[in-house]
C-alpha atoms as a PDB file:
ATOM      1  CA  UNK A   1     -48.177  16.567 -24.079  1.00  0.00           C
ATOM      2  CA  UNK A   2     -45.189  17.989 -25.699  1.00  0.00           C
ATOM      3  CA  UNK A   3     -43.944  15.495 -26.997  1.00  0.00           C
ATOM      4  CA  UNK A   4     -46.799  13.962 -28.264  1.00  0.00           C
ATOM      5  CA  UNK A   5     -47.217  17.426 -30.262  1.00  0.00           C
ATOM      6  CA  UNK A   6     -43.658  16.674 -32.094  1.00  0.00           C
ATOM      7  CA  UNK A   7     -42.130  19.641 -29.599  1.00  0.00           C
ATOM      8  CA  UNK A   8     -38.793  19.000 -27.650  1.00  0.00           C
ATOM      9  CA  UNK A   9     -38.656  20.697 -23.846  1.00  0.00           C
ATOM     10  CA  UNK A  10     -36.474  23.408 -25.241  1.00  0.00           C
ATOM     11  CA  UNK A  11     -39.818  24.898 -26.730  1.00  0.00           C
ATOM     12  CA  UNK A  12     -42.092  24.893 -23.771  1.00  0.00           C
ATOM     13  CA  UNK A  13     -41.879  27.906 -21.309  1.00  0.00           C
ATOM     14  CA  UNK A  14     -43.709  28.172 -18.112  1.00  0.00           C
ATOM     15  CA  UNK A  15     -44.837  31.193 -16.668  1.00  0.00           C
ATOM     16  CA  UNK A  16     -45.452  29.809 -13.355  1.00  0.00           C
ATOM     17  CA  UNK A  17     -49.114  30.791 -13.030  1.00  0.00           C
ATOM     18  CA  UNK A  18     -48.175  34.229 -14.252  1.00  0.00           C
ATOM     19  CA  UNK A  19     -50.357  35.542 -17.335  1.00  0.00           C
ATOM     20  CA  UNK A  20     -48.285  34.565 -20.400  1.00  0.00           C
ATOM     21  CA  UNK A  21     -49.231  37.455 -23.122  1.00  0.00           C
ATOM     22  CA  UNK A  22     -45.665  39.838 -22.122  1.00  0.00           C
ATOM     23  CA  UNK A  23     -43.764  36.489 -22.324  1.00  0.00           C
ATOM     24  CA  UNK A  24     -45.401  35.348 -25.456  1.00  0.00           C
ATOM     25  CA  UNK A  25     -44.312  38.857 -26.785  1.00  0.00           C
ATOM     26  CA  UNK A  26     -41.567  39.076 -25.682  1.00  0.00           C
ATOM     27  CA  UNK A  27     -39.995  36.210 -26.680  1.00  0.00           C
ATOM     28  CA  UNK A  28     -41.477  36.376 -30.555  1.00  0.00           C
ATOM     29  CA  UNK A  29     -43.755  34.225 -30.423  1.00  0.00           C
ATOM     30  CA  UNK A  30     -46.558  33.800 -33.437  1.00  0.00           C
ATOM     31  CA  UNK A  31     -48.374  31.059 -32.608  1.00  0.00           C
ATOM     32  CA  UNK A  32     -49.920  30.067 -29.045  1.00  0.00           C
ATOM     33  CA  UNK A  33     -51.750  27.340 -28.050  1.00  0.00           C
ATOM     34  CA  UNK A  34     -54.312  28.020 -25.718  1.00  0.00           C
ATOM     35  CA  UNK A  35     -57.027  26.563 -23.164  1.00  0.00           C
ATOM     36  CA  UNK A  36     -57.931  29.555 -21.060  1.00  0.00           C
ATOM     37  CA  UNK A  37     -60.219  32.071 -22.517  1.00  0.00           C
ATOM     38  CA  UNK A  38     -59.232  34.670 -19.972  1.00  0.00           C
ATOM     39  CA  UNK A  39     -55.345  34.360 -20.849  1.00  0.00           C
ATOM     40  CA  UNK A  40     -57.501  34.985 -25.058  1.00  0.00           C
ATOM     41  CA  UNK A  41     -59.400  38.202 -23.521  1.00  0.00           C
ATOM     42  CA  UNK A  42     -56.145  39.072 -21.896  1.00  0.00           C
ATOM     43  CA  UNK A  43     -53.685  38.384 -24.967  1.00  0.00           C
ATOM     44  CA  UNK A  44     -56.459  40.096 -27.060  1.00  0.00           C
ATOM     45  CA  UNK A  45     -55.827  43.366 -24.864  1.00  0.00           C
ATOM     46  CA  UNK A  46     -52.208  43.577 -26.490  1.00  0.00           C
ATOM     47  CA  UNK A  47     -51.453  45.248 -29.868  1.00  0.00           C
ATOM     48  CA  UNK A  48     -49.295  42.171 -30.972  1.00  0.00           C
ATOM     49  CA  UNK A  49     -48.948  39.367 -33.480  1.00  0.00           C
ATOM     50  CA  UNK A  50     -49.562  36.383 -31.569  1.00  0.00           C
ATOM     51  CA  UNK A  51     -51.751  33.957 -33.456  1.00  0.00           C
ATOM     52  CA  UNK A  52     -53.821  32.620 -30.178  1.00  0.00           C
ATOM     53  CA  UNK A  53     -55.468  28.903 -31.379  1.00  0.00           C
ATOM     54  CA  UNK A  54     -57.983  27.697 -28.834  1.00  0.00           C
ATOM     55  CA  UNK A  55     -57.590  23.903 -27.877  1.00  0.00           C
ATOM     56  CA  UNK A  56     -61.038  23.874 -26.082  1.00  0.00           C
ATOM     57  CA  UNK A  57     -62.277  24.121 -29.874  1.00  0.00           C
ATOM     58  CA  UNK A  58     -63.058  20.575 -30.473  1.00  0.00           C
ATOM     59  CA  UNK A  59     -61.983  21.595 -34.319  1.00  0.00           C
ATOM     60  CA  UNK A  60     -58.730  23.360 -33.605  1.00  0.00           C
ATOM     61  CA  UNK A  61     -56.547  20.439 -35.900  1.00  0.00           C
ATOM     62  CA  UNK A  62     -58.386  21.777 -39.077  1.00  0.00           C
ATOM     63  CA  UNK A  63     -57.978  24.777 -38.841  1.00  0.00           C
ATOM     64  CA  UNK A  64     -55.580  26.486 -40.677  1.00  0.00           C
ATOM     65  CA  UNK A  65     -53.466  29.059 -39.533  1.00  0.00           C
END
């Protein structure tokens, strides 16, 4: 799926099951695509600035971010 999104395996992280908002902060990441909307509620919990885009939104390609 990567790959197919133009992204090299250098720029995927997993969390091994674990809830990924401190990673996603921690590491400085803006933008995060998503298909869990407990890991949203969760990231939502956090005073950060983590963009969170929602792939179970059948219209998440137009958006604009």
């Amino acid at each position: 799926m990567a790959s197919e999104m133009g992204l090299s395996g250098n720029n995927v992280v997993f969390t091994d099951r674990q809830l990924k908002a401190e990673t996603l902060i921690k590491m400085g990441i803006n933008i995060h695509f998503e298909n869990s909307d407990f890991e949203l509620q969760y990231l939502n919990t956090f005073n950060h600035n983590v963009v969170v885009i929602m792939i179970t939104d059948p219209y998440w390609r137009d958006l604009v971010y």
